[in-house]
Structures are given as structure tokens and as C-alpha cells.
PDB file of N, CA and C in Angstrom:
ATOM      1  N   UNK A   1     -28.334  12.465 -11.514  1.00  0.00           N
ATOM      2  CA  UNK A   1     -28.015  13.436 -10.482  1.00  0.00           C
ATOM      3  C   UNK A   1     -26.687  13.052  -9.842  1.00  0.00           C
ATOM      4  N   UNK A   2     -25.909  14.083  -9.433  1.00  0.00           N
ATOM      5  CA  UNK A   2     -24.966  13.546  -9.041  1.00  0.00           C
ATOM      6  C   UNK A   2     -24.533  13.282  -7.263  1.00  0.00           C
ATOM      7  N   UNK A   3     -23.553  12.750  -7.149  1.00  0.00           N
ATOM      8  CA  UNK A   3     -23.871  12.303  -5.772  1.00  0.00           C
ATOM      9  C   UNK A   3     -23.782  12.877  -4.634  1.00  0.00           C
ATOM     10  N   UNK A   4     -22.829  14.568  -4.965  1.00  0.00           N
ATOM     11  CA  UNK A   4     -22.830  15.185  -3.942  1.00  0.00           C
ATOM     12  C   UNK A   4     -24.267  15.837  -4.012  1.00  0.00           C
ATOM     13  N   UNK A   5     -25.513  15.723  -4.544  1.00  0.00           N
ATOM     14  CA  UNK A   5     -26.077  16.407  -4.543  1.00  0.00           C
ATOM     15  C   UNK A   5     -27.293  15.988  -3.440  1.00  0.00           C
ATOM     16  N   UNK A   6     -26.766  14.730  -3.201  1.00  0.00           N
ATOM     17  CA  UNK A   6     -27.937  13.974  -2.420  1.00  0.00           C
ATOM     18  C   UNK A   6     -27.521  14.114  -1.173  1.00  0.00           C
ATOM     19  N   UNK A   7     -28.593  14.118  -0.054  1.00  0.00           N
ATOM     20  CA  UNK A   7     -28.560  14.321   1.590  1.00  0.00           C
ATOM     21  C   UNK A   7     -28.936  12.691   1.929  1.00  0.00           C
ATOM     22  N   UNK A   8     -28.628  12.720   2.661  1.00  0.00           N
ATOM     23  CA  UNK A   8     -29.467  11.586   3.736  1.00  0.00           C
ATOM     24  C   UNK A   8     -31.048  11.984   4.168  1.00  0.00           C
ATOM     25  N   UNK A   9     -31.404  13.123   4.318  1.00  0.00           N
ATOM     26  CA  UNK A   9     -32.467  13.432   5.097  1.00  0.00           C
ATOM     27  C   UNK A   9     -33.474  13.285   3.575  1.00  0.00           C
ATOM     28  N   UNK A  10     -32.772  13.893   2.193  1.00  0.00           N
ATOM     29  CA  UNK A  10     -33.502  13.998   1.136  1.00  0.00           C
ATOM     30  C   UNK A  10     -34.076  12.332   1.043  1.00  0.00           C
ATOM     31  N   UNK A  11     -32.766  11.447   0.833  1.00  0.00           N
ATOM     32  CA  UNK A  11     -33.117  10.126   0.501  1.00  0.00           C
ATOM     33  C   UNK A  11     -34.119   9.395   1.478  1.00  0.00           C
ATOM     34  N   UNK A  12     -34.173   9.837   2.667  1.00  0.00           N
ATOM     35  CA  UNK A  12     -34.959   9.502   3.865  1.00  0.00           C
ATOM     36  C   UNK A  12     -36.893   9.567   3.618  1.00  0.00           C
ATOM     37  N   UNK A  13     -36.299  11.242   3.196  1.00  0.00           N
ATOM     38  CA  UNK A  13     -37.670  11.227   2.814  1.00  0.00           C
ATOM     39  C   UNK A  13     -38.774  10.682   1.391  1.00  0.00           C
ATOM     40  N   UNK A  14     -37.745  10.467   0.445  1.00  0.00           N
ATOM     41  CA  UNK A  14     -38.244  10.651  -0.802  1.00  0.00           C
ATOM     42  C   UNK A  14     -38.283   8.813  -0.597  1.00  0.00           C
ATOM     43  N   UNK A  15     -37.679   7.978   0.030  1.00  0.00           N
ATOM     44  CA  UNK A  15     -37.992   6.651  -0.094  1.00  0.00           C
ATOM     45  C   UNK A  15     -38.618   5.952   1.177  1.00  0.00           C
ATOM     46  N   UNK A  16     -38.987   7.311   1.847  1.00  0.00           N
ATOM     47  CA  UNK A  16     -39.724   6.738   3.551  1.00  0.00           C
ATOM     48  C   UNK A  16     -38.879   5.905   4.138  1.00  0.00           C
ATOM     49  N   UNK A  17     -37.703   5.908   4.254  1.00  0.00           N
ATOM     50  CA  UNK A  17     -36.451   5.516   5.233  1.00  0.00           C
ATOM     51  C   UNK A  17     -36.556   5.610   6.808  1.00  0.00           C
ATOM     52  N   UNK A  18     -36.141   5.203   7.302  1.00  0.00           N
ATOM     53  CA  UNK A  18     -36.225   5.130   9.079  1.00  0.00           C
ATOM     54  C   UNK A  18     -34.812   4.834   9.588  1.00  0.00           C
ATOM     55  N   UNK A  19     -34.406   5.716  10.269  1.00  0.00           N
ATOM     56  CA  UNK A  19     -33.004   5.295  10.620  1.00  0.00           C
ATOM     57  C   UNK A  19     -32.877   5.208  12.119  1.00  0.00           C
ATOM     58  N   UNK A  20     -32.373   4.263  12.618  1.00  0.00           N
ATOM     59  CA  UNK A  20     -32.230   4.125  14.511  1.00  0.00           C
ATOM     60  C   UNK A  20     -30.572   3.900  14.934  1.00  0.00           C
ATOM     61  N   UNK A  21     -30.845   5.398  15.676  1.00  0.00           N
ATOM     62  CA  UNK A  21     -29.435   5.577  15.707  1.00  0.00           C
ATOM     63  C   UNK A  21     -29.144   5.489  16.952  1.00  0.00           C
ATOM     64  N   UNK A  22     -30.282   4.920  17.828  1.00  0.00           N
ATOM     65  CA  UNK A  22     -30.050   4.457  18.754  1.00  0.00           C
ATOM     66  C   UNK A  22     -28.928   3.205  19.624  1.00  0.00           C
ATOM     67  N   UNK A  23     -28.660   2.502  18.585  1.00  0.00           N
ATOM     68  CA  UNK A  23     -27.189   1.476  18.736  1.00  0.00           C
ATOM     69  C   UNK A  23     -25.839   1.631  18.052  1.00  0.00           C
ATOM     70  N   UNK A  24     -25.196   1.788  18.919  1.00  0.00           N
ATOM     71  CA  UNK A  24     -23.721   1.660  18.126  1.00  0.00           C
ATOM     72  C   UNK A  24     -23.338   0.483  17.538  1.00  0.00           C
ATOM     73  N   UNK A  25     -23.784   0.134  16.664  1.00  0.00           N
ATOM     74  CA  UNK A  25     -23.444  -1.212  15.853  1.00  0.00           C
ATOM     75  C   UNK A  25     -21.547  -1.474  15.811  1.00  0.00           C
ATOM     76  N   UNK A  26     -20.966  -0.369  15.852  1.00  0.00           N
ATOM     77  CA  UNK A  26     -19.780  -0.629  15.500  1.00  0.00           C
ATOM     78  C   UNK A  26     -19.115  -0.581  17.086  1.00  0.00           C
ATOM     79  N   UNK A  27     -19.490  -0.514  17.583  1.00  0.00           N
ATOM     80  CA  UNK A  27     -18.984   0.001  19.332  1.00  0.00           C
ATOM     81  C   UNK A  27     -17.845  -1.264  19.604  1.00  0.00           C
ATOM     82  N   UNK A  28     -18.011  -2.573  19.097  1.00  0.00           N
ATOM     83  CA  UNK A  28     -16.860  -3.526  19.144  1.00  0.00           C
ATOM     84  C   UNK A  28     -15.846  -3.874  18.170  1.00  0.00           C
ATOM     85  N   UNK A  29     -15.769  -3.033  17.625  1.00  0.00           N
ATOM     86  CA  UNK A  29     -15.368  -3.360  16.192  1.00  0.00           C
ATOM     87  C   UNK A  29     -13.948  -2.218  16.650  1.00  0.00           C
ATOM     88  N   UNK A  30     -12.278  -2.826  16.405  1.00  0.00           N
ATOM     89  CA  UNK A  30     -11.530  -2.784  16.544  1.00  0.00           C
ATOM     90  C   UNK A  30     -10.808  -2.185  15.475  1.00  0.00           C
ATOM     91  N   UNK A  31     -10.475  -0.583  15.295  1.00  0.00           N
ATOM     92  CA  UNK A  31     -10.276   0.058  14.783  1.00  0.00           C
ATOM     93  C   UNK A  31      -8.557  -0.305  14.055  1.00  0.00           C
ATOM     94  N   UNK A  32      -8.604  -0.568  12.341  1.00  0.00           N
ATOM     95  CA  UNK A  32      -7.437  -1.254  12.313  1.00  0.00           C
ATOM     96  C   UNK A  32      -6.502  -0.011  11.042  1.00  0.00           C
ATOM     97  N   UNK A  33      -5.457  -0.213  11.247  1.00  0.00           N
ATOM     98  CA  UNK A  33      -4.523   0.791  10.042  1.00  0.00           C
ATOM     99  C   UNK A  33      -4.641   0.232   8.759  1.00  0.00           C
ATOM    100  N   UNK A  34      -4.439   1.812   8.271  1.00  0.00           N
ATOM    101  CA  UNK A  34      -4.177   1.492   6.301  1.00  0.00           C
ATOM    102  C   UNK A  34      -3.199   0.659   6.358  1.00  0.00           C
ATOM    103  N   UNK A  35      -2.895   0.158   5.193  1.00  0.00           N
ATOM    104  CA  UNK A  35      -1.839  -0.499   4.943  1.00  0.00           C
ATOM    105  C   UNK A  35      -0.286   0.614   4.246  1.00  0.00           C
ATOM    106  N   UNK A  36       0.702   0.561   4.456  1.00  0.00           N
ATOM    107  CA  UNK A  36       1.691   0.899   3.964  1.00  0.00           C
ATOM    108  C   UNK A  36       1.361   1.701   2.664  1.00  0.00           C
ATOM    109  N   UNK A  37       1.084   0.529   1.525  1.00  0.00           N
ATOM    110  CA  UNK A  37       0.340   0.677   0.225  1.00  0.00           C
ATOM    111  C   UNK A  37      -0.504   1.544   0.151  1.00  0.00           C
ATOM    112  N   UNK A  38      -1.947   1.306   0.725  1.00  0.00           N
ATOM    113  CA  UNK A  38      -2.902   2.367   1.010  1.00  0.00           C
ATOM    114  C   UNK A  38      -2.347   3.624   1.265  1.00  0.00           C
ATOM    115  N   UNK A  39      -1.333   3.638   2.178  1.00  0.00           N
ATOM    116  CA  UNK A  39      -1.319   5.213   2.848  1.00  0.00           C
ATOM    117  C   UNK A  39      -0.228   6.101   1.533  1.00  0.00           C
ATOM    118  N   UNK A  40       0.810   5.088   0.924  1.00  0.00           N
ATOM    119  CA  UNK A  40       1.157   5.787  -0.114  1.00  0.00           C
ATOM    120  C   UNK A  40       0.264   6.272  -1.519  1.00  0.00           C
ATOM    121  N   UNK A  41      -0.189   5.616  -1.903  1.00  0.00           N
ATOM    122  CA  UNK A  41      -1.480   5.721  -2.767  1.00  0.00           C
ATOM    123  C   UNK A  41      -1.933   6.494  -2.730  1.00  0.00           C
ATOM    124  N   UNK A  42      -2.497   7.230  -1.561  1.00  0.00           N
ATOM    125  CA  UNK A  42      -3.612   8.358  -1.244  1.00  0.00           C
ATOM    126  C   UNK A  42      -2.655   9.424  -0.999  1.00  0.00           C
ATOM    127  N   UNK A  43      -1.358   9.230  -0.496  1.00  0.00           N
ATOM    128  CA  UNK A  43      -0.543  10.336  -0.678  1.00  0.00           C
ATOM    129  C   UNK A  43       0.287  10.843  -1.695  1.00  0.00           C
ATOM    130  N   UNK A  44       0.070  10.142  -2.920  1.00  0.00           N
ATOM    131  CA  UNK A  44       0.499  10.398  -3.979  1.00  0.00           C
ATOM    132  C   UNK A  44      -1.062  10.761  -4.760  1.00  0.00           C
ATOM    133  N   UNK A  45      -2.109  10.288  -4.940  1.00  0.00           N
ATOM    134  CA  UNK A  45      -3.295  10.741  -5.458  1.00  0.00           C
ATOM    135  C   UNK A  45      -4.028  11.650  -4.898  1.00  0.00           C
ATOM    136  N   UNK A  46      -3.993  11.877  -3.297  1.00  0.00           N
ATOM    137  CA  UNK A  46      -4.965  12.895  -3.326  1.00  0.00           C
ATOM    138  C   UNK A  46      -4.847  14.380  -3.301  1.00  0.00           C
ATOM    139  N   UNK A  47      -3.273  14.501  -3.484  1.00  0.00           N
ATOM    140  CA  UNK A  47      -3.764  16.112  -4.232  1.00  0.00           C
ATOM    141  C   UNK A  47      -3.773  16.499  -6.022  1.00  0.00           C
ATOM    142  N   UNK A  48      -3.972  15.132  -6.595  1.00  0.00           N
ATOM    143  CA  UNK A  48      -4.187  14.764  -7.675  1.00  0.00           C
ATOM    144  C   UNK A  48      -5.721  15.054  -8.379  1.00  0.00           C
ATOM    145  N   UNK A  49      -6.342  14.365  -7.014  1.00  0.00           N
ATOM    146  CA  UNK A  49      -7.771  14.323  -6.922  1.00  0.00           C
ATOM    147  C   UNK A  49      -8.670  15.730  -6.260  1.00  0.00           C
ATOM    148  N   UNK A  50      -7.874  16.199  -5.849  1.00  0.00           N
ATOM    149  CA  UNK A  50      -8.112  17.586  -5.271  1.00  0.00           C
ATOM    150  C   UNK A  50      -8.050  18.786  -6.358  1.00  0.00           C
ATOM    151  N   UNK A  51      -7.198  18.256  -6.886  1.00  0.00           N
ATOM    152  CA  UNK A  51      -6.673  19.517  -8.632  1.00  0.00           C
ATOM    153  C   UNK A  51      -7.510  18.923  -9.471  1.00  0.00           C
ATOM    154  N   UNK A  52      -8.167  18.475  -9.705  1.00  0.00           N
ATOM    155  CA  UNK A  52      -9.169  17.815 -10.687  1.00  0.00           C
ATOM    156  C   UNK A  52     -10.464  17.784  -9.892  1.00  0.00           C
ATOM    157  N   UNK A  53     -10.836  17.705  -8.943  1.00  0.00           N
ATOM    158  CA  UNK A  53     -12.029  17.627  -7.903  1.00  0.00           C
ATOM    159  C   UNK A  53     -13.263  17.217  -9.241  1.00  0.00           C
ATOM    160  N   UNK A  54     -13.958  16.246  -9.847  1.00  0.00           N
ATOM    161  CA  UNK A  54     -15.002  15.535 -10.082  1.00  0.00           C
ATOM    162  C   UNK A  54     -14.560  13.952  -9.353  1.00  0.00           C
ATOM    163  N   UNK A  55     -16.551  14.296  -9.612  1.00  0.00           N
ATOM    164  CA  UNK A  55     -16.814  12.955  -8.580  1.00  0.00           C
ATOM    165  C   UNK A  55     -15.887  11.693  -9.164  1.00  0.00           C
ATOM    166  N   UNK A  56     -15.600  12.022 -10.759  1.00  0.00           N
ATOM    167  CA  UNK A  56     -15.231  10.709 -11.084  1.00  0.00           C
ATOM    168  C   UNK A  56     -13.880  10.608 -10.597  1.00  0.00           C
ATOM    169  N   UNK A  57     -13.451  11.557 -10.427  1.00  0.00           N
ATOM    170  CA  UNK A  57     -11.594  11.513  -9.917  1.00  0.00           C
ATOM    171  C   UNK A  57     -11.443  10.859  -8.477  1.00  0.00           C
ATOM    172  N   UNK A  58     -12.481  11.148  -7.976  1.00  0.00           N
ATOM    173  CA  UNK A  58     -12.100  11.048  -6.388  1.00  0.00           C
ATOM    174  C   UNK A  58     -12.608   9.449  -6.258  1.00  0.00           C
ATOM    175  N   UNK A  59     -13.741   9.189  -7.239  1.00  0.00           N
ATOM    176  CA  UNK A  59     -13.970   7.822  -7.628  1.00  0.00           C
ATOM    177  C   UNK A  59     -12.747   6.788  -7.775  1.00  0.00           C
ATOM    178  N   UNK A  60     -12.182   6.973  -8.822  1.00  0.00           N
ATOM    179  CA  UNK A  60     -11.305   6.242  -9.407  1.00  0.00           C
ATOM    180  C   UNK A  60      -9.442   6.432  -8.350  1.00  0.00           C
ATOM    181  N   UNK A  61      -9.645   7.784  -7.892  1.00  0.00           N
ATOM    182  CA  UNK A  61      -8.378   8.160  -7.204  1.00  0.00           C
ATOM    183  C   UNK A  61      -8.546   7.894  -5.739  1.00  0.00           C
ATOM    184  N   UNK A  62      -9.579   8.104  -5.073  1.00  0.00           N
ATOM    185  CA  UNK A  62      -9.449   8.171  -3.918  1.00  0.00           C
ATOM    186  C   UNK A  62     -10.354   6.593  -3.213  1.00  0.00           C
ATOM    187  N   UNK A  63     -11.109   6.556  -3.938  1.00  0.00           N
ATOM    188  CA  UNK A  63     -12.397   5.676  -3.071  1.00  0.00           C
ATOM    189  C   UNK A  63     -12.047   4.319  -3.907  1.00  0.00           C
ATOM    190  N   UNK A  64     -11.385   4.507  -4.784  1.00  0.00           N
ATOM    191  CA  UNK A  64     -11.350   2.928  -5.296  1.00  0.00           C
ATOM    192  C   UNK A  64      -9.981   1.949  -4.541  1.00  0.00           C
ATOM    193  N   UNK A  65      -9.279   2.573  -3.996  1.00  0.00           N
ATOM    194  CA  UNK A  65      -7.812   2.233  -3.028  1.00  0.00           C
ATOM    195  C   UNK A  65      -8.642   1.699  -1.894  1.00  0.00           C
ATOM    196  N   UNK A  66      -9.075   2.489  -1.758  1.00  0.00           N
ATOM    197  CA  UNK A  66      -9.940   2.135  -0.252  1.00  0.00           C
ATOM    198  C   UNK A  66     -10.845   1.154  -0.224  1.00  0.00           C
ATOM    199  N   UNK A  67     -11.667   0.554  -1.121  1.00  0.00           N
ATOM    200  CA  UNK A  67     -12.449  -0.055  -1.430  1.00  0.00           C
ATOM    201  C   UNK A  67     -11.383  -1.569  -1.515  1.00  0.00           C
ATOM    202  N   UNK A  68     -10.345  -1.261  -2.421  1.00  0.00           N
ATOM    203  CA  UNK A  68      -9.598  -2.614  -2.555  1.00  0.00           C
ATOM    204  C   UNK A  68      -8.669  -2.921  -1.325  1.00  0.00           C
ATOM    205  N   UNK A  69      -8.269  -1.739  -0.431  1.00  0.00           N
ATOM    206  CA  UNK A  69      -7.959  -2.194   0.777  1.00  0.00           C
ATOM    207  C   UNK A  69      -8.575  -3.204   1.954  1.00  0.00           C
ATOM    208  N   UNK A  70      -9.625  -2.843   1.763  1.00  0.00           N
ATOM    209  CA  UNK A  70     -11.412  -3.310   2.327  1.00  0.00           C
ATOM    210  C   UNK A  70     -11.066  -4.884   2.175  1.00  0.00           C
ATOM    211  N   UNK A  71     -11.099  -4.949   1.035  1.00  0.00           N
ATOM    212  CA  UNK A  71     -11.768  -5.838   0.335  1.00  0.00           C
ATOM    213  C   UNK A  71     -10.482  -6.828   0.751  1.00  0.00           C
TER     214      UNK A  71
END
């Protein structure tokens, strides 16, 4: 199945999930910039990834930059 096809509320239910959204876990957490790199990357790929729109494009084009920025 593919991944836009899944909800949160679906996965919630189908694996008896509990979510408490009662805390802002991130509430201290210091909001930091792309990098230079990053921000060119995505501005050269994502209307790349937009003209091709599968999951695997946006995979490999969009979410994998971001992931190695992360990282």
C-alpha cells in the first residue's frame, strides 16, 4: 500500500495506538536553518519532484536531502 494512502487515525486504529497530545515535547527545542546546501538542493529538485509527483521521486528528491541534513 502506498504511503499516501495511510491516515494516522487509520494506523491508530488498526494497531490500537494511543496518542497524548497533551505535551509539547518539542516546546524547547530551538528552531534551527537549512543549510545553504539544503536550501539549494530543494530548489533545484523540487519542481523536479513536483513534474514527476511519485512517492518514489519525492523519496529520493525531496526527503532524502532532508534526512542527510538531519543526520
Amino acid at each position: 500500500m502506498a504511503y499516501s494512502n495511510f491516515t494516522l487515525s487509520k494506523v491508530k486504529a488498526d494497531f490500537g495506538i494511543v496518542t497524548d497530545e497533551t505535551q509539547d515535547i518539542f516546546a524547547e527545542t530551538t528552531p534551527i536553518h537549512p543549510s545553504d546546501l539544503l536550501s539549494l538542493i530543494l530548489k533545484d529538485q523540487l519542481p523536479l519532484a513536483g513534474a514527476i509527483n511519485t512517492e518514489k521521486t519525492r523519496s529520493e528528491l525531496v526527503i532524502m536531502p532532508i534526512l542527510m541534513e538531519v543526520r
